[in-house]
Protein backbone atom coordinates (compact mmCIF):
# COMPACT_ATOMS: atom_id res chain seq x y z
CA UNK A 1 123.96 104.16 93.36
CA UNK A 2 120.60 104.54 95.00
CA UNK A 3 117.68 104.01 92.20
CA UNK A 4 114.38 105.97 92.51
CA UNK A 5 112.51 102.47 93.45
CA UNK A 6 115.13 102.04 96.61
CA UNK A 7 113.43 105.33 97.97
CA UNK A 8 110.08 103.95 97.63
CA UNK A 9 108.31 103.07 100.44
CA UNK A 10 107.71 99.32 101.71
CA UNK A 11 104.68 97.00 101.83
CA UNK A 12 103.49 96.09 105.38
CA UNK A 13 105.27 93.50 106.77
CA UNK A 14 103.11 90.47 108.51
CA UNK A 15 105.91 88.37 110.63
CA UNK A 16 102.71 86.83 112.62
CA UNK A 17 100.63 85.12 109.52
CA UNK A 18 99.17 82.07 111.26
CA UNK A 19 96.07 83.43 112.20
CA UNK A 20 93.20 81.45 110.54
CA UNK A 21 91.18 84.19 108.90
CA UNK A 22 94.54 85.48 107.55
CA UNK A 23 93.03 85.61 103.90
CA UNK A 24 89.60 87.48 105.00
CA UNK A 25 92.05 90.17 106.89
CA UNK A 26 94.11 90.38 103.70
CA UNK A 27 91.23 90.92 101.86
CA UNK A 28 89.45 93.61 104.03
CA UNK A 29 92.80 95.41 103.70
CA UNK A 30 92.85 95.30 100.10
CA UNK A 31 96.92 96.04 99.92
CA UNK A 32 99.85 94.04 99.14
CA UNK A 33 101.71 92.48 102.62
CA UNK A 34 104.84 90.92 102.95
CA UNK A 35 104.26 87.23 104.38
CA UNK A 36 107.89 87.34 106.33
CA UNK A 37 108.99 83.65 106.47
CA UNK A 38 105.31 82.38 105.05
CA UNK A 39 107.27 78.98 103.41
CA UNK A 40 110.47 78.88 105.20
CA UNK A 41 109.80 75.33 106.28
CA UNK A 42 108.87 74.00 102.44
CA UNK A 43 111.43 71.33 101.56
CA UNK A 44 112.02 73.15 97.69
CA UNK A 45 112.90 76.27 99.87
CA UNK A 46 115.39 73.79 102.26
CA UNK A 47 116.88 72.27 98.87
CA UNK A 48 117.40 75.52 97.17
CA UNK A 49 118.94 77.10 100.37
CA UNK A 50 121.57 74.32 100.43
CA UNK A 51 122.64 75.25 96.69
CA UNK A 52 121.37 75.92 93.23
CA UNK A 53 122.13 72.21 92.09
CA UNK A 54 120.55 70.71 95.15
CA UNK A 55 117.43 72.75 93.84
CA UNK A 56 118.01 71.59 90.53
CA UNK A 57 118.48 67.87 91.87
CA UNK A 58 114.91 68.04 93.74
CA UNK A 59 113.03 69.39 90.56
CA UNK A 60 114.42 67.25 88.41
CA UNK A 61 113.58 63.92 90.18
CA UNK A 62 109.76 65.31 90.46
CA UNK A 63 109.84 66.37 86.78
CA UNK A 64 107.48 64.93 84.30
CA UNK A 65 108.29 63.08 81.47
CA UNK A 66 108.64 65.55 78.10
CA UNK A 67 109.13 69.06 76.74
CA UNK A 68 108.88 72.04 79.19
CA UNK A 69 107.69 75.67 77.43
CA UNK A 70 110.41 78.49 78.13
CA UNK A 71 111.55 81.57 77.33
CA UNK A 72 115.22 82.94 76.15
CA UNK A 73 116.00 86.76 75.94
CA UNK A 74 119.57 87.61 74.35
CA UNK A 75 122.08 89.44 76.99
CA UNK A 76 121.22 92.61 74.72
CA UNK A 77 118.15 92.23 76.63
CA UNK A 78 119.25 93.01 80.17
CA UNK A 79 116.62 90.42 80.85
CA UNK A 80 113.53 92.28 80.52
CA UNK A 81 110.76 90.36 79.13
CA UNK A 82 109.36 93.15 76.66
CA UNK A 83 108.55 94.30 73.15
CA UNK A 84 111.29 94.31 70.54
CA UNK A 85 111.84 98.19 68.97
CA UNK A 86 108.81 97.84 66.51
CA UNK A 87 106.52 96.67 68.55
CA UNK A 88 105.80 93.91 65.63
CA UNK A 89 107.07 91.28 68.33
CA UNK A 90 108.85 90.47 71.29
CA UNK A 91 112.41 90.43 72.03
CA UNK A 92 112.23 86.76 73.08
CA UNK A 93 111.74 83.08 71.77
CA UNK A 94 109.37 80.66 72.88
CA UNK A 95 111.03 77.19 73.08
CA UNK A 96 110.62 73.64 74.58
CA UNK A 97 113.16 71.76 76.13
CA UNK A 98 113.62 68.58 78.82
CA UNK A 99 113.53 70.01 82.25
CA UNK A 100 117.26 68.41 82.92
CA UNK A 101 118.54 70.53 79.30
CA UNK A 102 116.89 73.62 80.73
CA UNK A 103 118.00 73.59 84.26
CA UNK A 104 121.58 72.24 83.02
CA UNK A 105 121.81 75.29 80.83
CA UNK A 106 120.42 77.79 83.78
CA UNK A 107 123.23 76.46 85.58
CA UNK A 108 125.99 77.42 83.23
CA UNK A 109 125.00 80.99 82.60
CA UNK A 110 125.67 81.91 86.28
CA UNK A 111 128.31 84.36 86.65
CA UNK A 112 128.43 84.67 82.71
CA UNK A 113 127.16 87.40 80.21
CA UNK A 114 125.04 84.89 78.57
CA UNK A 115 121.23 84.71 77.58
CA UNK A 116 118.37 85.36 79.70
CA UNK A 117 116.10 81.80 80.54
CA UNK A 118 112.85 80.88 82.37
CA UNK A 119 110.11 79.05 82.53
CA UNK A 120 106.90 80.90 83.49
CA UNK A 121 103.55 79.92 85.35
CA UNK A 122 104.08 76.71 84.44
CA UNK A 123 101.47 74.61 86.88
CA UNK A 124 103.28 72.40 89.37
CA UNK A 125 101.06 69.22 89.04
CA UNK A 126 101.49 69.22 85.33
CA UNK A 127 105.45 69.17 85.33
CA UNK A 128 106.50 68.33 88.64
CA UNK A 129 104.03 65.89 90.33
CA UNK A 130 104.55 65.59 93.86
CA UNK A 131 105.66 68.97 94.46
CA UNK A 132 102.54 70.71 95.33
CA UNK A 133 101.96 68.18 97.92
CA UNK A 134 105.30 68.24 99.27
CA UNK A 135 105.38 72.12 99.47
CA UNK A 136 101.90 73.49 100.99
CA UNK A 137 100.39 76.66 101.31
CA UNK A 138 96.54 77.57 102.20
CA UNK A 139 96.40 81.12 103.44
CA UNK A 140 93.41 80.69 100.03
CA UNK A 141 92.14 77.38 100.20
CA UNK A 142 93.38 74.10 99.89
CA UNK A 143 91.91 73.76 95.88
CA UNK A 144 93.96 75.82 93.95
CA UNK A 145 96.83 74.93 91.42
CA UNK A 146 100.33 76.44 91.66
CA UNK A 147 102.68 77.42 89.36
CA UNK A 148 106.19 78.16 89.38
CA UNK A 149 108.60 80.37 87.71
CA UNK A 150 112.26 79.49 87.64
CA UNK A 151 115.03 81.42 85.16
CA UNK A 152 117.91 83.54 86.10
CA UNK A 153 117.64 88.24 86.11
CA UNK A 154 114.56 88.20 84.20
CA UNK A 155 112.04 91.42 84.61
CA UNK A 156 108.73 91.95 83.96
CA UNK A 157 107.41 94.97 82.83
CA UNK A 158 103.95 96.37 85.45
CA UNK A 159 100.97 94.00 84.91
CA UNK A 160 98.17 93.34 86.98
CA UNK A 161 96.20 90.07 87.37
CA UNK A 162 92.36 89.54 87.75
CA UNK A 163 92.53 87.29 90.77
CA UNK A 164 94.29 87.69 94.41
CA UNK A 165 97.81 86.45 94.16
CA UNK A 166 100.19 85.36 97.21
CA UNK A 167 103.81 84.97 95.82
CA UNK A 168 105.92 82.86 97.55
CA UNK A 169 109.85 82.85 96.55
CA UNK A 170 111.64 79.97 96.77
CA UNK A 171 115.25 80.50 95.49
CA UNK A 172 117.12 84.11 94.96
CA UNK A 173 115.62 87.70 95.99
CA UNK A 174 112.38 89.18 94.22
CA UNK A 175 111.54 92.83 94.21
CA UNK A 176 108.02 93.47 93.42
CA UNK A 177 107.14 97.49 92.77
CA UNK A 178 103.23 97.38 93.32
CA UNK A 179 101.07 100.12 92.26
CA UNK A 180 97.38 100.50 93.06
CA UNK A 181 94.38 100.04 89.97
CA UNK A 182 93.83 103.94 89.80
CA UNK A 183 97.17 104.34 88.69
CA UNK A 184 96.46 102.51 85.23
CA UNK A 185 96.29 106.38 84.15
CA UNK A 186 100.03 107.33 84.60
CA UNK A 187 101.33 103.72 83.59
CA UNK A 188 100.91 103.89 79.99
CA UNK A 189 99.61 100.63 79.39
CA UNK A 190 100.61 98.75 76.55
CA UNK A 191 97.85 96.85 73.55
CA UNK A 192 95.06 94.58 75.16
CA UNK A 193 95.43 91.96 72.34
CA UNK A 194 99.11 91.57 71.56
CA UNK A 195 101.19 91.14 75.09
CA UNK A 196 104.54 89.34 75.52
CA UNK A 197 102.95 86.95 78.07
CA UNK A 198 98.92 87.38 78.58
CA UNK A 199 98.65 90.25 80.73
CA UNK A 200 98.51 93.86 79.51
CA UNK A 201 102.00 95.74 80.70
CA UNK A 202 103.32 99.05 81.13
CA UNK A 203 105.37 100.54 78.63
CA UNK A 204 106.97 102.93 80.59
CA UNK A 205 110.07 100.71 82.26
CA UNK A 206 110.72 100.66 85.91
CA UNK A 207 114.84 99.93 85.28
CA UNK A 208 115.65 103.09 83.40
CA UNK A 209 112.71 105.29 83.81
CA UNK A 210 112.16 107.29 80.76
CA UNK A 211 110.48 110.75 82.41
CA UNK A 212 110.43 112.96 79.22
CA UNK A 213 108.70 110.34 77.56
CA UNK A 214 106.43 109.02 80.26
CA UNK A 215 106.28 111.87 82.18
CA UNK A 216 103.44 110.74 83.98
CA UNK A 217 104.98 107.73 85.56
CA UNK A 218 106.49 110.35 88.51
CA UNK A 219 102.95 110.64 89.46
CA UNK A 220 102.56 106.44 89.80
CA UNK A 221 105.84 106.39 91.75
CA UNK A 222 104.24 109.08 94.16
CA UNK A 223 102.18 105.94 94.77
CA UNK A 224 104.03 102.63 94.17
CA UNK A 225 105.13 100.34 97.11
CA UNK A 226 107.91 97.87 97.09
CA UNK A 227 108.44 94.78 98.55
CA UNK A 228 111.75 93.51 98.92
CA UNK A 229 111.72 89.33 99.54
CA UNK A 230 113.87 86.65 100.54
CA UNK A 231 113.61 82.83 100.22
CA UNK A 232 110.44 81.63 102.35
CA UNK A 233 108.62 84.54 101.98
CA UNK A 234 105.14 85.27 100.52
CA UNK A 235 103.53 88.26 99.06
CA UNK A 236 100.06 88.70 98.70
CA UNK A 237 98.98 90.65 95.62
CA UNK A 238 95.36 92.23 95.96
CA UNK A 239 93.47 91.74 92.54
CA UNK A 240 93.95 94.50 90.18
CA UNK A 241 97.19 95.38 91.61
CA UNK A 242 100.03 96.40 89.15
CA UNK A 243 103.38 94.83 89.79
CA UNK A 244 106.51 95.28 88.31
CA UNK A 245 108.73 92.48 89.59
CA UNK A 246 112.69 91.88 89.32
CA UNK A 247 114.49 88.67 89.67
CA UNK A 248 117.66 89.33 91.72
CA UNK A 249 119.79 86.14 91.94
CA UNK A 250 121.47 83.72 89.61
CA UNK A 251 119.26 81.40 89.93
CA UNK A 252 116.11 82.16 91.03
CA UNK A 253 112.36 80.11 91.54
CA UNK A 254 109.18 81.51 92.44
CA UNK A 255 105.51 79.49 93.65
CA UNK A 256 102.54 81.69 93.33
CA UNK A 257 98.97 81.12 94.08
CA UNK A 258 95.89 82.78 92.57
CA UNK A 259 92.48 83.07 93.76
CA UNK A 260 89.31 84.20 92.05
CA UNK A 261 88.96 85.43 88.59
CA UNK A 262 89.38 83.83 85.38
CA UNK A 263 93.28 83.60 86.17
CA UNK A 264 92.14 81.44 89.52
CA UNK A 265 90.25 79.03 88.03
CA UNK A 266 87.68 80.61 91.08
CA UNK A 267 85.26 82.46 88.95
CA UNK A 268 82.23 81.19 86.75
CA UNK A 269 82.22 83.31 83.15
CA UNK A 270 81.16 85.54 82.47
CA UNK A 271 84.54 87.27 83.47
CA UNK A 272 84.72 91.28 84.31
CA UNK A 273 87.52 91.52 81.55
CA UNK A 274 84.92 90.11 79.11
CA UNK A 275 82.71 92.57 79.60
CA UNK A 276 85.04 95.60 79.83
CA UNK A 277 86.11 94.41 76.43
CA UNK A 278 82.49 94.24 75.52
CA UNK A 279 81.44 97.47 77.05
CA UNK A 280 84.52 99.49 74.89
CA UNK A 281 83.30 98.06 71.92
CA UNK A 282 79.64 99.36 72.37
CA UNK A 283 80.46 102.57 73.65
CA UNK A 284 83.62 103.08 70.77
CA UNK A 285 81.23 105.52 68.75
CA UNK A 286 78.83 107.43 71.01
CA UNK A 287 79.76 110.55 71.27
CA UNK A 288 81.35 112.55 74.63
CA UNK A 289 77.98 113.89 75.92
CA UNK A 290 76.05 110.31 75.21
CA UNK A 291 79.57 108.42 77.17
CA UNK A 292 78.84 110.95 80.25
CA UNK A 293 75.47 109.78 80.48
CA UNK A 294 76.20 105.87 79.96
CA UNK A 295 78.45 106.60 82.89
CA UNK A 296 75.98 107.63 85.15
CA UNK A 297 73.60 104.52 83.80
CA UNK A 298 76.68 102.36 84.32
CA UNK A 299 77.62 103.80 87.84
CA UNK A 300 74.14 103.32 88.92
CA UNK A 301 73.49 99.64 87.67
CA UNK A 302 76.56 98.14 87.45
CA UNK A 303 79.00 100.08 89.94
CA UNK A 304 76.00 100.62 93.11
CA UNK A 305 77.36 99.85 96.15
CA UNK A 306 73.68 99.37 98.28
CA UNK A 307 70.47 97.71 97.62
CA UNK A 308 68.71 101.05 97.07
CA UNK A 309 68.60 100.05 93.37
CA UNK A 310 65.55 98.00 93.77
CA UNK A 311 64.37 98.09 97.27
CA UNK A 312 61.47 100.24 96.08
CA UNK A 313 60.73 96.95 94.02
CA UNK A 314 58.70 93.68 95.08
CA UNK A 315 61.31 91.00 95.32
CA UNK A 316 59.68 89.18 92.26
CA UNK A 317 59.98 91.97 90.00
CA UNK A 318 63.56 92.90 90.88
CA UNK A 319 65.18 90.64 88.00
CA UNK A 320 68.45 91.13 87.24
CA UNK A 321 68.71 94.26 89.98
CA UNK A 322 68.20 91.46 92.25
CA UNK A 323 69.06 88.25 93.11
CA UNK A 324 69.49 85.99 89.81
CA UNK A 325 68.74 82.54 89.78
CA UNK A 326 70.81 80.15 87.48
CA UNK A 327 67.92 79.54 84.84
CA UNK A 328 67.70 83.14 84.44
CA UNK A 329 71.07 83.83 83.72
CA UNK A 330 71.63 81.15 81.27
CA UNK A 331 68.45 82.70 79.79
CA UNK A 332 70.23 86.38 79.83
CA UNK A 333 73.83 85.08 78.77
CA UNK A 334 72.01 84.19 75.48
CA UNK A 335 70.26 87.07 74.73
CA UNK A 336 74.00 88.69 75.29
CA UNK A 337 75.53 85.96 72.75
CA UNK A 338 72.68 87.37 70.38
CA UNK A 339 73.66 90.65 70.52
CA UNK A 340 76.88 89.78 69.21
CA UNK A 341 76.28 88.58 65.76
């Protein structure tokens, strides 16, 4: 049966990637590609293509010492990572485990109706040492941290991450359903403060699309793109982008890279999210016709996309319009602090 995300249509596909302003051209595009083939040579992607145990045997004589943090979903579940029915919690547990008793139980669930397992953006130097240098990639730099993501058919629900992402599989099939940031209005986004794993998802599912209830969600499928990946491949993941993403295979691991934001470890506070969150709160009480006019203010200070702002200005009188020196802005970051008591 042919599901309404198989008719989508798919990301670009980059088979020629070596090019050595690959990121700055992924940037100036500003939409997810497909990487074809971006890791094939890693060694994790080698042991995992020889079998699941051989994947299982590499991990586990990199692994750290101690408890690894994971996540079990009953079979109930079909494997999506989501709310339970009252929205009070999720329909998960946290748990710890030894890497050997988690990737010994992954095993045995293969083939079965059994429970749902992963670990998630866990970071690679932390619990497997070794790996990170074994298994390179530095289409973003050569600074950042990866993480990986190993469990069996999870889902997760649309999210979107502050920071540029590149995805790179490493064992089973991914499908990643990407939707642009102006689509946050037909996604139905779910609380800022209480998500099932940091970032702010969708409510609407993806699996069984529910169109009397979100009947808006046609209109962000007008406009969703899918990308369809094998072991060895990469995806990058503009910032901002919403992606829905299905783990296909019995066993399946996932290394993924992110650059910029508060996410990336690339950004200096204070963070855009902070001051959205900031902004909503001062603006929670004005009325429509004072919001309209705060969005002009906004749109001309904060949103300008020229120096017209203050080029009728002397350069030393510019302040903030201008370029901001680092005594200044610890000097304005505490008048913002101030405003908050």
């Amino acid at each position: 049966m042919i599901s309404i995300i198989d008719q989508l249509p798919k990301v670009e596909i980059f088979h020629e990637w070596q090019s050595p302003a690959l990121y700055e051209l992924l940037k100036k595009k500003s939409v997810p590609v497909l990487l074809k083939g971006l890791v094939k040579s890693w060694p994790i992607v080698n042991a995992a293509s020889q079998s699941d145990e051989c994947l299982f045997n590499y991990l586990c004589s990199k692994a750290s010492p101690g408890l690894v943090n994971t996540l079990e979903a009953p079979f109930s579940t079909n494997g999506y990572i989501f709310y339970n029915d009252t929205l009070q919690g999720f329909n998960f547990e946290r748990k710890q485990s030894s890497f050997r008793e988690f990737s010994d139980r992954l095993l045995s669930f293969r083939n079965r109706n059994s429970a749902f397992l992963s670990i998630q953006s866990a970071f690679i130097d932390d619990h497997f040492p070794g790996v990170n240098i074994e298994n390179t990639m530095t289409v973003m730099g050569e600074k950042l941290r990866p993480r990986i993501w190993i469990g069996n058919k999870t889902i997760v629900g649309a999210h979107y991450d502050d920071a540029d992402n590149i995805a790179c599989v490493v064992a089973g099939r991914r499908r990643f359903t990407l939707f642009p940031p102006h689509q946050i209005k037909n996604l139905y986004v779910g609380p800022l403060e209480f998500t099932p794993a940091g970032a702010t998802v969708s409510m609407a599912s993806l699996v069984n699309p529910d169109f009397d209830k979100f009947p808006l969600l046609r209109n962000a499928l007008d406009n969703a793109l899918v990308a369809d990946m094998e072991p060895g491949d990469g995806l990058f993941i503009p910032t901002l982008w919403w992606h829905h993403v299905e783990a296909l295979g019995e066993i399946n691991a996932l290394i993924n890279y992110w650059c910029g934001g508060s996410i990336g470890g690339g950004m200096a506070p204070p963070y855009p999210h902070a001051a959205m969150l900031m902004s909503m709160l001062a603006m929670k009480k004005l009325s429509p016709a004072e919001k309209k006019s705060w969005k002009e203010i906004f749109d001309y200070y904060v949103f300008q996309e020229s120096d017209e702002m203050a080029g009728h200005l002397p350069q030393d009188k510019r302040g903030i319009m201008g370029e901001i020196n680092e005594k200044a802005m610890e000097r304005l970051k505490k008048w913002l602090i101030s405003q908050l008591q």
